[in-house]
PDB file of N, CA and C in Angstrom:
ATOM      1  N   UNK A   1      19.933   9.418-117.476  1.00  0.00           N
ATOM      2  CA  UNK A   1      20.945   8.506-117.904  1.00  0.00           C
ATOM      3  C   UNK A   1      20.693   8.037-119.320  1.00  0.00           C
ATOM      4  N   UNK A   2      19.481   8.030-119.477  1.00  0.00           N
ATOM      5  CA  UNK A   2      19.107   7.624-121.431  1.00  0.00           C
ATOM      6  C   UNK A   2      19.523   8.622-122.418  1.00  0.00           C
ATOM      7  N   UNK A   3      19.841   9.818-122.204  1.00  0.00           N
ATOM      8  CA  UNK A   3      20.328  11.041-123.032  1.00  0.00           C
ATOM      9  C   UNK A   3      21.567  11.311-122.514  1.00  0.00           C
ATOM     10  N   UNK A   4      22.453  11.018-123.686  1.00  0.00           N
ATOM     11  CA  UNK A   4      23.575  11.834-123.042  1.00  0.00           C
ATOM     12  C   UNK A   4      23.958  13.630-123.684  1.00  0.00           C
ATOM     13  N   UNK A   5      24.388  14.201-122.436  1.00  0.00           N
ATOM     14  CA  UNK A   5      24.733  15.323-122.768  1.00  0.00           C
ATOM     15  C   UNK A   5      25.996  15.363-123.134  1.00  0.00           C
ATOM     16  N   UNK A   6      26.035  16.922-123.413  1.00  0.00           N
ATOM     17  CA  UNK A   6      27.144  17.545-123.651  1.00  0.00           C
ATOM     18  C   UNK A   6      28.403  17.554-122.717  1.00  0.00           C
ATOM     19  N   UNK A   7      29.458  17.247-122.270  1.00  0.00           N
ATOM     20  CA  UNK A   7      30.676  16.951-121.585  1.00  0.00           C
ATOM     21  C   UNK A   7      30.695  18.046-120.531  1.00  0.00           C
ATOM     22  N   UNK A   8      30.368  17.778-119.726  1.00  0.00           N
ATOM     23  CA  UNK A   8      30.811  19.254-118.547  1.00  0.00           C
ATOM     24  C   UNK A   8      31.738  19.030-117.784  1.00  0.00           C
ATOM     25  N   UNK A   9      32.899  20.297-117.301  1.00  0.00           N
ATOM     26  CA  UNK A   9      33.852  19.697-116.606  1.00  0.00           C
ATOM     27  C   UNK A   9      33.819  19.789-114.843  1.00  0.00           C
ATOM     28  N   UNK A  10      32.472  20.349-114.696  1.00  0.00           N
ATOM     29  CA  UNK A  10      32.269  20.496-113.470  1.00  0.00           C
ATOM     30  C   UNK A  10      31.264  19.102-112.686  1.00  0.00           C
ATOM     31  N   UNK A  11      30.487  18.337-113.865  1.00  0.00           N
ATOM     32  CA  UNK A  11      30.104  17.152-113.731  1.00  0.00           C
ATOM     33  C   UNK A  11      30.937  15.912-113.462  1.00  0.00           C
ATOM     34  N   UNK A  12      31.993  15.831-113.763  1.00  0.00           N
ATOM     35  CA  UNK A  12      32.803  14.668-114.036  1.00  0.00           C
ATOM     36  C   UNK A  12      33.226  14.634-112.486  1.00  0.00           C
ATOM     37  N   UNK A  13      33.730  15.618-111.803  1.00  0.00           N
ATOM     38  CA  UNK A  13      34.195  15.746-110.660  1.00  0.00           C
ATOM     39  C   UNK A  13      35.521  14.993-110.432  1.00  0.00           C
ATOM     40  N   UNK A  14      35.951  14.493-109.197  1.00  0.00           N
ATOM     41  CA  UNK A  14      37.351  14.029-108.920  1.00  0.00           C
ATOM     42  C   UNK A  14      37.248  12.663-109.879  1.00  0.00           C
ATOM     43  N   UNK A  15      38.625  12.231-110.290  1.00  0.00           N
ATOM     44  CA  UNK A  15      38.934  11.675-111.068  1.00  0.00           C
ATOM     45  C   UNK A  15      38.660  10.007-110.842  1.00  0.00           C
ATOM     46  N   UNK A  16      37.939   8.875-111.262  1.00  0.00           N
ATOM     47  CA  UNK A  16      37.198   7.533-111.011  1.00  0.00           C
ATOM     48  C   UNK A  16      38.758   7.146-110.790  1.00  0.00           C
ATOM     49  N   UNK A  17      38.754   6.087-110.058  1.00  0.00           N
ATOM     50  CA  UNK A  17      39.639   4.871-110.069  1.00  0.00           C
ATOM     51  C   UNK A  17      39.465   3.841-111.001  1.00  0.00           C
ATOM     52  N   UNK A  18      40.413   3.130-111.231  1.00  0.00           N
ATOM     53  CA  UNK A  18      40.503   2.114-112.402  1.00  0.00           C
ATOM     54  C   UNK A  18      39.773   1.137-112.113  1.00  0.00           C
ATOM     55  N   UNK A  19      39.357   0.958-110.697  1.00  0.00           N
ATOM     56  CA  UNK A  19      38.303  -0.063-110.590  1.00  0.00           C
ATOM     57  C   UNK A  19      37.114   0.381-110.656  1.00  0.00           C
ATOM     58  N   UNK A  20      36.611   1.512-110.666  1.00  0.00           N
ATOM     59  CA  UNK A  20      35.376   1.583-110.482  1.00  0.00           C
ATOM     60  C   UNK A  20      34.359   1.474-111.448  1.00  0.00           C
ATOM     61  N   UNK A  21      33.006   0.802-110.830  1.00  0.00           N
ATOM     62  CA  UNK A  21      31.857   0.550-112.053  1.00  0.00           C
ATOM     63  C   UNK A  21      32.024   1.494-112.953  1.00  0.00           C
ATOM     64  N   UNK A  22      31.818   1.811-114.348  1.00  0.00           N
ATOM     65  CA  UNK A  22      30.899   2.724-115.093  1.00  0.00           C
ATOM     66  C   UNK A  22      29.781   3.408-114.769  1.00  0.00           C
ATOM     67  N   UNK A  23      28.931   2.399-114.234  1.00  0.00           N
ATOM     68  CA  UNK A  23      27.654   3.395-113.505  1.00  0.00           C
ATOM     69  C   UNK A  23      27.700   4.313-112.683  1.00  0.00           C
ATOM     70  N   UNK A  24      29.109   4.800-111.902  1.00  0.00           N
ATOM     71  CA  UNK A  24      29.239   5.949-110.594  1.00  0.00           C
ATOM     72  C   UNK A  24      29.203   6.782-111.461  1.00  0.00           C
ATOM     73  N   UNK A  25      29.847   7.026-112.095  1.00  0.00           N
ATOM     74  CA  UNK A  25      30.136   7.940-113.725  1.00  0.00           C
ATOM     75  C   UNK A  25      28.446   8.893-113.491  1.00  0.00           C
ATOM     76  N   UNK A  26      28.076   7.730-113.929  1.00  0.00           N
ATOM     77  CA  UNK A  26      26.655   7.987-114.895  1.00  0.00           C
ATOM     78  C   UNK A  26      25.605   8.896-113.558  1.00  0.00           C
ATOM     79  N   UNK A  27      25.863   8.209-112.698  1.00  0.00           N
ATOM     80  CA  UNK A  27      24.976   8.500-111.545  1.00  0.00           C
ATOM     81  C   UNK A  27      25.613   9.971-110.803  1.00  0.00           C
ATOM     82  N   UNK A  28      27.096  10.187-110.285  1.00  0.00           N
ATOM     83  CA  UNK A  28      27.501  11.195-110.164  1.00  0.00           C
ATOM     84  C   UNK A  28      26.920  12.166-111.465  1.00  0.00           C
ATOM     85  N   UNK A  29      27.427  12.459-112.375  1.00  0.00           N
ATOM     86  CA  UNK A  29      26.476  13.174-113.315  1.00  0.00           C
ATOM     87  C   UNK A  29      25.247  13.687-112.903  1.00  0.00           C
ATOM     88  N   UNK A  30      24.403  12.848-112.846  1.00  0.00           N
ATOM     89  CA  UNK A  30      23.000  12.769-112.399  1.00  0.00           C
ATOM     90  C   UNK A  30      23.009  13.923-111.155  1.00  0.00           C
ATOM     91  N   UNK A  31      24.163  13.968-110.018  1.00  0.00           N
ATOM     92  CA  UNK A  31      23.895  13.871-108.804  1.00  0.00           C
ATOM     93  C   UNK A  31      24.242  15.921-108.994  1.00  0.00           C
ATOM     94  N   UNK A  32      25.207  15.876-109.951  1.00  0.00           N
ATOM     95  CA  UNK A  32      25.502  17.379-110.463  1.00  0.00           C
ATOM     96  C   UNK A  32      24.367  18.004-111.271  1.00  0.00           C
ATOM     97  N   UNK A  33      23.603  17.231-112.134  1.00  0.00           N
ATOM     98  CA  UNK A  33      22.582  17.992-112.733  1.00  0.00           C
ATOM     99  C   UNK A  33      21.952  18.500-111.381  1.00  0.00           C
ATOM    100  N   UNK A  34      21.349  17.805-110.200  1.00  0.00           N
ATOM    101  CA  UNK A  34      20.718  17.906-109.754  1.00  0.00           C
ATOM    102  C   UNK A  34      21.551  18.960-108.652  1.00  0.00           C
ATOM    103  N   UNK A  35      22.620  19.298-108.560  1.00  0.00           N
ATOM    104  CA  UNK A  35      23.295  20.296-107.575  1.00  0.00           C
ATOM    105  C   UNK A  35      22.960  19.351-106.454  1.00  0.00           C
ATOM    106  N   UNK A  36      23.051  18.144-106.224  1.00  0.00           N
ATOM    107  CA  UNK A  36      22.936  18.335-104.588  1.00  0.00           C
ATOM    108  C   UNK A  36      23.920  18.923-104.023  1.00  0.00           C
ATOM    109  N   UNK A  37      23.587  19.348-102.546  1.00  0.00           N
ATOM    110  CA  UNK A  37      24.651  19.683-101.507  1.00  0.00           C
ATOM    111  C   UNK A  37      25.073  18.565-100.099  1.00  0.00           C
ATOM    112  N   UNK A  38      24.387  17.327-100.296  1.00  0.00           N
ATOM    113  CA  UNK A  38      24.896  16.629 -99.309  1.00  0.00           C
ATOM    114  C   UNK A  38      25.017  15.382 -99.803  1.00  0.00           C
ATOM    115  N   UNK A  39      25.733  14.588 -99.579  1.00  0.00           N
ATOM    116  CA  UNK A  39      25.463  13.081-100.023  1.00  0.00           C
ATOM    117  C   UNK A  39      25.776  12.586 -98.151  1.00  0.00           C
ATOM    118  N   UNK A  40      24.887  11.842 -97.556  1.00  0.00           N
ATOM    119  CA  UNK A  40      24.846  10.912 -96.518  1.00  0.00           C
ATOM    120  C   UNK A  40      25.095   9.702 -96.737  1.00  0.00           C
ATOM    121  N   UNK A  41      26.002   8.927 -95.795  1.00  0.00           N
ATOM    122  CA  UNK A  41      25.864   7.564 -96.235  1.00  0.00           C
ATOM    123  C   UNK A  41      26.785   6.614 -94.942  1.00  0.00           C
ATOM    124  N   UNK A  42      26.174   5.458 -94.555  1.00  0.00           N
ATOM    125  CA  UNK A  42      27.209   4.173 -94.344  1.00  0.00           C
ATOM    126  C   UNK A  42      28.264   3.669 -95.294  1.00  0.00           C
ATOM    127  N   UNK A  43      29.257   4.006 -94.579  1.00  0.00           N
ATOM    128  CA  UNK A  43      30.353   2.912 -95.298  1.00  0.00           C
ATOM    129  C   UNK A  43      29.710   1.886 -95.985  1.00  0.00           C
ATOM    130  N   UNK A  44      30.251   1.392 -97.166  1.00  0.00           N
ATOM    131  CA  UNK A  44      29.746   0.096 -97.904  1.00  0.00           C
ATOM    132  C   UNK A  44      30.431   0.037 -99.510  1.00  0.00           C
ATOM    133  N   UNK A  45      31.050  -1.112 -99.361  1.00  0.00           N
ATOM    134  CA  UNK A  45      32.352  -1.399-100.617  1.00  0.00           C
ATOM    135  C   UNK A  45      31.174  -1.144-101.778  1.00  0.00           C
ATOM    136  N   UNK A  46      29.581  -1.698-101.792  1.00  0.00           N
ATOM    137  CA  UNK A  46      29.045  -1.638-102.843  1.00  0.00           C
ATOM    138  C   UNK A  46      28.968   0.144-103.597  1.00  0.00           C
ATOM    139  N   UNK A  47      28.577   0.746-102.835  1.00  0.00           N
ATOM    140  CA  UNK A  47      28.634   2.305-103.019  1.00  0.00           C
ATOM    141  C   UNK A  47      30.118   2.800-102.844  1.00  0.00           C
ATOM    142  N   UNK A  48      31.427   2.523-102.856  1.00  0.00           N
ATOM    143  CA  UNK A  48      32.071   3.131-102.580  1.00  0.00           C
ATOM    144  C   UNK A  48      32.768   4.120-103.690  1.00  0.00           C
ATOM    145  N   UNK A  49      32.841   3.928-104.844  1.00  0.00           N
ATOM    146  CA  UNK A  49      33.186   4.575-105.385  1.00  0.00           C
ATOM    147  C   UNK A  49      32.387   6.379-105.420  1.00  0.00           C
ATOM    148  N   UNK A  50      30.720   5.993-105.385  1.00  0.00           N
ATOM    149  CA  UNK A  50      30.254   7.836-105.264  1.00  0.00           C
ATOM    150  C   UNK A  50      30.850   8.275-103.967  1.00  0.00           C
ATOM    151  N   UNK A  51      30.782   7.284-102.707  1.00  0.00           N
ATOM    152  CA  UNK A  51      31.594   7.981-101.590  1.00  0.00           C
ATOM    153  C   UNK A  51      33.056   8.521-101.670  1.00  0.00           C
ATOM    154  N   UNK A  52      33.863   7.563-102.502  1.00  0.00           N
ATOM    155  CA  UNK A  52      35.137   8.628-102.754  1.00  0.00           C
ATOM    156  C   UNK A  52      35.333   9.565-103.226  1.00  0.00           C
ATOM    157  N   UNK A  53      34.188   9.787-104.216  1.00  0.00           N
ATOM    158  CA  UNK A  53      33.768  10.833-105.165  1.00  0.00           C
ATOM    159  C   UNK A  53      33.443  11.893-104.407  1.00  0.00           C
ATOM    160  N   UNK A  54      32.516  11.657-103.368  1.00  0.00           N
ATOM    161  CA  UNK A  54      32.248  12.627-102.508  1.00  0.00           C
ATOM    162  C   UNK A  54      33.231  13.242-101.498  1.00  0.00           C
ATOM    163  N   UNK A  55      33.547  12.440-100.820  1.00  0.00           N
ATOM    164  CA  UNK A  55      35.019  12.387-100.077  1.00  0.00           C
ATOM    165  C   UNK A  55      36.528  13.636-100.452  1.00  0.00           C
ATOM    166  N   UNK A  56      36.344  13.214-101.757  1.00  0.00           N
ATOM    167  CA  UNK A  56      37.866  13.751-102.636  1.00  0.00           C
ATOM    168  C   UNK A  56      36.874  15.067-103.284  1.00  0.00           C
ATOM    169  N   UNK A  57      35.975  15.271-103.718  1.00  0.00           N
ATOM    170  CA  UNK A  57      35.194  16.406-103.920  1.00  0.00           C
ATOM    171  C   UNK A  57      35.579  17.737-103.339  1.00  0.00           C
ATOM    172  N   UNK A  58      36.292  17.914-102.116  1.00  0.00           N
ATOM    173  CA  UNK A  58      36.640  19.170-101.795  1.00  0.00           C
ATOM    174  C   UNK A  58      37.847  19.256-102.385  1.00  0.00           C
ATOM    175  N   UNK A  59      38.794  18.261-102.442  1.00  0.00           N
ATOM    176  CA  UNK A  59      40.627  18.736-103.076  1.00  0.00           C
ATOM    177  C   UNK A  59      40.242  19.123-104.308  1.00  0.00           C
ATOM    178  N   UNK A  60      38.928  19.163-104.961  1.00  0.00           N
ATOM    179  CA  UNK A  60      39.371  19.283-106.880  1.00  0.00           C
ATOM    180  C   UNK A  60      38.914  20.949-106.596  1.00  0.00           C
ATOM    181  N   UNK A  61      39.039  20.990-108.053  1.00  0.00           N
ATOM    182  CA  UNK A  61      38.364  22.546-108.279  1.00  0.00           C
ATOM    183  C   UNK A  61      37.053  22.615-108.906  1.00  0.00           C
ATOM    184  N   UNK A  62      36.817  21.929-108.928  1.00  0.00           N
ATOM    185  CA  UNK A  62      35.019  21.624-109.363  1.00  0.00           C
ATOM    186  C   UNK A  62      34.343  22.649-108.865  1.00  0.00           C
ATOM    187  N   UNK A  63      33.492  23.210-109.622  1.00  0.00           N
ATOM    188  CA  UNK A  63      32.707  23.989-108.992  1.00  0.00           C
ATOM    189  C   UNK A  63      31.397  23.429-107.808  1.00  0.00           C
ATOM    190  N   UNK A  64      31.131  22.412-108.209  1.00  0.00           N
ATOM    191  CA  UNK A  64      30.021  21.545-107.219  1.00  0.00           C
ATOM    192  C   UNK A  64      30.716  20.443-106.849  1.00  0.00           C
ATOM    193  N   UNK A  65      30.759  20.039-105.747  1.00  0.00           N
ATOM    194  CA  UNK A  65      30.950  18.927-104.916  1.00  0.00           C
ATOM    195  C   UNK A  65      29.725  19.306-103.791  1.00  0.00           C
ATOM    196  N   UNK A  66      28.831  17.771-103.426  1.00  0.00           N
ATOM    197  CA  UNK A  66      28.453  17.483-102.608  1.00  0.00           C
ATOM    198  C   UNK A  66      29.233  17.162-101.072  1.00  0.00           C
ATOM    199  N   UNK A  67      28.877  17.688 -99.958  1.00  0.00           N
ATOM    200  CA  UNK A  67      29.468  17.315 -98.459  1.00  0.00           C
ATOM    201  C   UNK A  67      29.179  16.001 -98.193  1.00  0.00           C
ATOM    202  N   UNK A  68      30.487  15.405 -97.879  1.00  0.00           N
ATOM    203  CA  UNK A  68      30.118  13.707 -97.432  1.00  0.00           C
ATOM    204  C   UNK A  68      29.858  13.626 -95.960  1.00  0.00           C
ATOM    205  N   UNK A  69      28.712  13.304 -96.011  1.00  0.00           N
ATOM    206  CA  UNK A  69      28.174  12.859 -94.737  1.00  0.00           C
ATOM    207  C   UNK A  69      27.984  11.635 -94.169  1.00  0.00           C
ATOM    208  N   UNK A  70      28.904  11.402 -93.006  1.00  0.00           N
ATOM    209  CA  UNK A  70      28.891   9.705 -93.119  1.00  0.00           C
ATOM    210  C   UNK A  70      28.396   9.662 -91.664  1.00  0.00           C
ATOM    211  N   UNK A  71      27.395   8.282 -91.558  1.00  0.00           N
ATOM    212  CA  UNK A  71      26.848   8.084 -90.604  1.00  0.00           C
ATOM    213  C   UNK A  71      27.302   6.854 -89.754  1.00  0.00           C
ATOM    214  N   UNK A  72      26.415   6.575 -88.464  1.00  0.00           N
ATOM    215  CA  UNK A  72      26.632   5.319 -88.279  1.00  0.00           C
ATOM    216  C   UNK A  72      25.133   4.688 -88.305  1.00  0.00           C
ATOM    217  N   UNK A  73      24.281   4.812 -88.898  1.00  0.00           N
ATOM    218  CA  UNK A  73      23.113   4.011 -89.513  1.00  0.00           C
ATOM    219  C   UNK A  73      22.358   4.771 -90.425  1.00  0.00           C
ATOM    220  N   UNK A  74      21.676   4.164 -90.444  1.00  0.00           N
ATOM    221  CA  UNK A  74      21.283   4.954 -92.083  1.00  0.00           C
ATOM    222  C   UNK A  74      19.958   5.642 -91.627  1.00  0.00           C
ATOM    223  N   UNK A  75      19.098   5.676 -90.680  1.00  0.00           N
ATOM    224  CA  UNK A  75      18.450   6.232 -89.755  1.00  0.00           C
ATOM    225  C   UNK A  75      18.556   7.598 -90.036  1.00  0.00           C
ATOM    226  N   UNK A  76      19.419   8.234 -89.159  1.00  0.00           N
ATOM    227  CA  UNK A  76      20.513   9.054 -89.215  1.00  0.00           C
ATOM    228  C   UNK A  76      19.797   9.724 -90.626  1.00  0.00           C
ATOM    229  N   UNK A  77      20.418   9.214 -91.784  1.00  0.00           N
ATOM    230  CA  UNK A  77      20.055  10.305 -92.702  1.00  0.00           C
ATOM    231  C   UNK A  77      18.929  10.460 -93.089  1.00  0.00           C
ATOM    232  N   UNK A  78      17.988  10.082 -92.675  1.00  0.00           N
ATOM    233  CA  UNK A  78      16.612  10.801 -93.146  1.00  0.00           C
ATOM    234  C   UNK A  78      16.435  12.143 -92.276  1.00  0.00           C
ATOM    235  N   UNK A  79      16.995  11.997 -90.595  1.00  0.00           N
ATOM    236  CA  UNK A  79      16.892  13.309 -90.457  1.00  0.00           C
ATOM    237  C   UNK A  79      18.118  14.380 -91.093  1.00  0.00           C
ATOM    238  N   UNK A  80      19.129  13.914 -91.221  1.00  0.00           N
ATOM    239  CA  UNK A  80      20.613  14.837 -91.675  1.00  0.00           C
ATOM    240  C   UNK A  80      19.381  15.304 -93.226  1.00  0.00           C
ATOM    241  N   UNK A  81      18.812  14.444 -94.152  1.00  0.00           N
ATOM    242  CA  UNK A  81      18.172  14.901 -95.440  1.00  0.00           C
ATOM    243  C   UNK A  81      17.018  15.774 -95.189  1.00  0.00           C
ATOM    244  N   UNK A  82      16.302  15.507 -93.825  1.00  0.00           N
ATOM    245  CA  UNK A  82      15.137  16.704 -94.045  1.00  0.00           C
ATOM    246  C   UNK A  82      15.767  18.012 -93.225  1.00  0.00           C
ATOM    247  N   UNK A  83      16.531  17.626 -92.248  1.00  0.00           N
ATOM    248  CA  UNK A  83      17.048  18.817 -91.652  1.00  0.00           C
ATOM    249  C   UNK A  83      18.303  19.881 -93.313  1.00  0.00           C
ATOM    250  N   UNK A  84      18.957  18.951 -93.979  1.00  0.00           N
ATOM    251  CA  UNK A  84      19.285  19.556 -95.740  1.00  0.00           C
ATOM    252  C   UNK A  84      17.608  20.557 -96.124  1.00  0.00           C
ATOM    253  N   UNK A  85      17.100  20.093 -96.517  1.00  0.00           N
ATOM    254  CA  UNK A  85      15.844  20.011 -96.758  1.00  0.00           C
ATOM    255  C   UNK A  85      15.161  21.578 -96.309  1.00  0.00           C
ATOM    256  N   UNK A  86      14.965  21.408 -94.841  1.00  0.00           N
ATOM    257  CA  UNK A  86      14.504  22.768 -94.649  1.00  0.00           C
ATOM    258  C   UNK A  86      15.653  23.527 -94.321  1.00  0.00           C
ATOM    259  N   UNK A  87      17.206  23.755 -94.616  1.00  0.00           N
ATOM    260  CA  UNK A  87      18.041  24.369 -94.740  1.00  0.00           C
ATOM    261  C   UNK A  87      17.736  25.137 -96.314  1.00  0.00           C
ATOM    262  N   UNK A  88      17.185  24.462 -97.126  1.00  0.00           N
ATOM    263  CA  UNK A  88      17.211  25.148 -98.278  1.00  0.00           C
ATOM    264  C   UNK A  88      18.237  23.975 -99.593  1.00  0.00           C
ATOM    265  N   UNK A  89      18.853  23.150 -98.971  1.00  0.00           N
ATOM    266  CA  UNK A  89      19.642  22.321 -99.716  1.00  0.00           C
ATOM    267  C   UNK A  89      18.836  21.062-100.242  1.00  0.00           C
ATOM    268  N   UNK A  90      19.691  20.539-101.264  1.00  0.00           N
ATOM    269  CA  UNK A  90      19.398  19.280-101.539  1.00  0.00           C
ATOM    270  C   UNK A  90      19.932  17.898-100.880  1.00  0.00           C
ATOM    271  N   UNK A  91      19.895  16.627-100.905  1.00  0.00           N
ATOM    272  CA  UNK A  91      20.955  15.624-100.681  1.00  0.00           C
ATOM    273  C   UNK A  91      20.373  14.253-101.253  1.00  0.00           C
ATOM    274  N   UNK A  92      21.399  13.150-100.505  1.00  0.00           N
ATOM    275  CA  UNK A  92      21.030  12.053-101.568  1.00  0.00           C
ATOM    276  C   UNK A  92      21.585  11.015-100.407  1.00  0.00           C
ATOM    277  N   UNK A  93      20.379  10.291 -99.981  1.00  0.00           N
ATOM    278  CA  UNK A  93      21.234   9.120 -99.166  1.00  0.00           C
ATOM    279  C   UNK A  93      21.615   7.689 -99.458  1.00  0.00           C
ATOM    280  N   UNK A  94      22.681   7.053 -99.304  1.00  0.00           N
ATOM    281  CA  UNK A  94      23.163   6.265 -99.964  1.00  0.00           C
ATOM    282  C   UNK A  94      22.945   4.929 -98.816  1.00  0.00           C
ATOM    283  N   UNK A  95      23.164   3.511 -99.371  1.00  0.00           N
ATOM    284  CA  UNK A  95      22.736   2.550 -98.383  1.00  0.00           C
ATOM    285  C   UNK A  95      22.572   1.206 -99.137  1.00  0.00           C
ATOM    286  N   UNK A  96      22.596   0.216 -97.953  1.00  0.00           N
ATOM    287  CA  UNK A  96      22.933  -1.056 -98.451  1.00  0.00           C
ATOM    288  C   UNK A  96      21.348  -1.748 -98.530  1.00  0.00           C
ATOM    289  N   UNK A  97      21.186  -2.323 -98.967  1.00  0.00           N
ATOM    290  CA  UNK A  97      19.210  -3.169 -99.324  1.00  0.00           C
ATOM    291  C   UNK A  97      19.102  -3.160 -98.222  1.00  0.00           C
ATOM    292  N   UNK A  98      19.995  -3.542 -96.937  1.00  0.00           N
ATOM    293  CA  UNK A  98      19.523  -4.139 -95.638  1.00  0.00           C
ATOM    294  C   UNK A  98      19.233  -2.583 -94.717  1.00  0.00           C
ATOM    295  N   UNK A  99      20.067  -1.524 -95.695  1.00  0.00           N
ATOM    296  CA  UNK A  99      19.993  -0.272 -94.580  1.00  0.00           C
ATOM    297  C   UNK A  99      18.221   0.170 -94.563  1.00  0.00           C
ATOM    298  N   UNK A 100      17.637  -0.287 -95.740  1.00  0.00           N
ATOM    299  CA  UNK A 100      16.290  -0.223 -96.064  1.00  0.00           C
ATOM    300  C   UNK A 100      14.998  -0.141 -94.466  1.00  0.00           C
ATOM    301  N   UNK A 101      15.906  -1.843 -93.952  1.00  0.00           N
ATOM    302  CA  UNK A 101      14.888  -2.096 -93.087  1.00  0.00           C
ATOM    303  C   UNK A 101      15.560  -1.513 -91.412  1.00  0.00           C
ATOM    304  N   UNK A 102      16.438  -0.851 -91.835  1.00  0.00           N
ATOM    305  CA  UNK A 102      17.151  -0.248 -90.355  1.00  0.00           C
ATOM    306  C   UNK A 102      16.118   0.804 -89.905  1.00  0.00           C
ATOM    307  N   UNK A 103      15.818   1.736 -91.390  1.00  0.00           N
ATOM    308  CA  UNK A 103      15.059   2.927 -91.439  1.00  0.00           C
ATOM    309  C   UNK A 103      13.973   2.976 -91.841  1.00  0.00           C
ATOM    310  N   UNK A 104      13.471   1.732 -91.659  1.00  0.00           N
ATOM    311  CA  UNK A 104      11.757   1.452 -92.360  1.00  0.00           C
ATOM    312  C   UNK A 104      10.598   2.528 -91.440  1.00  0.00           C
ATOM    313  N   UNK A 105      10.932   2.677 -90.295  1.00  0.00           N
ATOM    314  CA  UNK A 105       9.998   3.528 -89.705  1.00  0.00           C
ATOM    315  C   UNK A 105      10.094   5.050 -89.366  1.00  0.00           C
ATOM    316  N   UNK A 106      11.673   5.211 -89.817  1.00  0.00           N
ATOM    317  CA  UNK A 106      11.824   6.774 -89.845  1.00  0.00           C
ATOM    318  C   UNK A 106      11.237   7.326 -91.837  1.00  0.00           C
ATOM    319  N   UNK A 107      11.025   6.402 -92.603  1.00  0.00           N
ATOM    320  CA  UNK A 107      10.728   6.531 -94.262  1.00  0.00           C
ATOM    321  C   UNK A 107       9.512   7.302 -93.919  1.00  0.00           C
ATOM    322  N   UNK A 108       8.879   7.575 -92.890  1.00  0.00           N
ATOM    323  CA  UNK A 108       7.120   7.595 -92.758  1.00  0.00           C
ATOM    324  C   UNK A 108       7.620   9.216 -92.523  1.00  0.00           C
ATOM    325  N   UNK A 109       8.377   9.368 -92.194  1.00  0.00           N
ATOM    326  CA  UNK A 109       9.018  11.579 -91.798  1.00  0.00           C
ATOM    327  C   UNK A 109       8.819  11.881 -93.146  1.00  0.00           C
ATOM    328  N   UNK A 110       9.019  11.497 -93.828  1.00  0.00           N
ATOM    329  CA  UNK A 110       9.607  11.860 -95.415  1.00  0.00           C
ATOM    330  C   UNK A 110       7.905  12.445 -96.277  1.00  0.00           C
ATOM    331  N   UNK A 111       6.867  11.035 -95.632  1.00  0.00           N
ATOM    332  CA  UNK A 111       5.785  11.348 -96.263  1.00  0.00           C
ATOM    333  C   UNK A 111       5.161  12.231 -95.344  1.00  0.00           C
ATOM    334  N   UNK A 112       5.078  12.315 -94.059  1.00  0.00           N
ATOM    335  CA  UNK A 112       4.126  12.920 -93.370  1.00  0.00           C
ATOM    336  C   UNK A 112       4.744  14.129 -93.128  1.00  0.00           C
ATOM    337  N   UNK A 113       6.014  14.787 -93.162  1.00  0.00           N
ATOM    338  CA  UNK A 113       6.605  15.997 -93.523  1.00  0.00           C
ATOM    339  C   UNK A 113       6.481  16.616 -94.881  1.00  0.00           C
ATOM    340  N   UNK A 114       6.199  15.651 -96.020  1.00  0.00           N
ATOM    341  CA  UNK A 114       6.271  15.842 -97.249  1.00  0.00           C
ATOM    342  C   UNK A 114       7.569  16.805 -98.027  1.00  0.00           C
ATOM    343  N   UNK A 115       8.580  16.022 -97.846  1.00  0.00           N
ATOM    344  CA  UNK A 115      10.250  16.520 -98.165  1.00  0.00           C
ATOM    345  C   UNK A 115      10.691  15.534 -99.267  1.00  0.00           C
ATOM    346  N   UNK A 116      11.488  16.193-100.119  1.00  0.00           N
ATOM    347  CA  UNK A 116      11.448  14.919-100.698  1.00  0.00           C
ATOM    348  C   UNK A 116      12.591  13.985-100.430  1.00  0.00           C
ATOM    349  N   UNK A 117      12.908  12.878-100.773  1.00  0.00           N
ATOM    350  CA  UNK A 117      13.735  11.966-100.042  1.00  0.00           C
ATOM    351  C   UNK A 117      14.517  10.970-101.309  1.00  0.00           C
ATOM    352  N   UNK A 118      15.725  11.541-101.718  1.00  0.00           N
ATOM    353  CA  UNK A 118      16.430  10.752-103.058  1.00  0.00           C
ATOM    354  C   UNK A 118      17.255   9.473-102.225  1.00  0.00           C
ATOM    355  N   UNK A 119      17.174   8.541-102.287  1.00  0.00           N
ATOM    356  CA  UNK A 119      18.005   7.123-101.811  1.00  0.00           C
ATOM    357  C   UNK A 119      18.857   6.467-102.879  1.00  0.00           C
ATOM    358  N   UNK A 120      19.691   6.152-103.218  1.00  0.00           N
ATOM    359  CA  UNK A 120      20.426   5.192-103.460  1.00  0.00           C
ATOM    360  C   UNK A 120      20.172   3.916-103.060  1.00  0.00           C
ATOM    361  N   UNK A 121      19.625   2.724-103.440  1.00  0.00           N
ATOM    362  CA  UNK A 121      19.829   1.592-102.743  1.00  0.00           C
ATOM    363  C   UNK A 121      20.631   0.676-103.544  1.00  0.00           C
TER     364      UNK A 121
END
């Protein structure tokens, strides 16, 4: 996010809403350098804009869109990310400060599998 690149049109992905932060921008970007293939997540107005992003990701013609994976706890995606994981894919799970302590004891798969584990909080 401290360097900006060159304009790609496969980065930008489906088109922001007029409300949304600046920072989805910045972070989607991020989420294309990195090719993921899954984004996981709980509903939550704070994240919602990368979820629409993700969401509306199949209608564009983008060459990369991440699969929105929506859960009902945030649990849930540490295995949906390591089961990504040893598929050969990447992903990125998204979550509210409080989803933190939902999944405080599934975080311990991540180290003792040694996968790696990108969060959003």
């Amino acid at each position: 996010m401290g360097q900006s690149a060159a304009p790609d049109s496969e980065a930008s992905g489906p088109e922001p809403s007029g409300s949304e932060p600046g920072w989805v921008g910045e972070v989607w970007d991020v989420f294309s350098q990195l090719r993921l293939a899954q984004l996981a997540y709980v509903p939550d107005a704070g994240l919602a804009g990368l979820i629409r992003r993700a969401e509306a990701g199949h209608a564009t013609s983008a060459a990369w869109h991440p699969k929105a994976v929506p859960l009902s706890s945030e649990q849930e995606g540490i295995g949906v990310l390591a089961g990504a994981w040893l598929g050969g894919e990447r992903g990125v799970l998204l979550m509210q400060s409080s989803g933190v302590g939902n999944c405080i004891n599934l975080l311990s798969l991540a180290r003792t599998c040694r996968f790696p584990l990108l969060a959003v909080v």
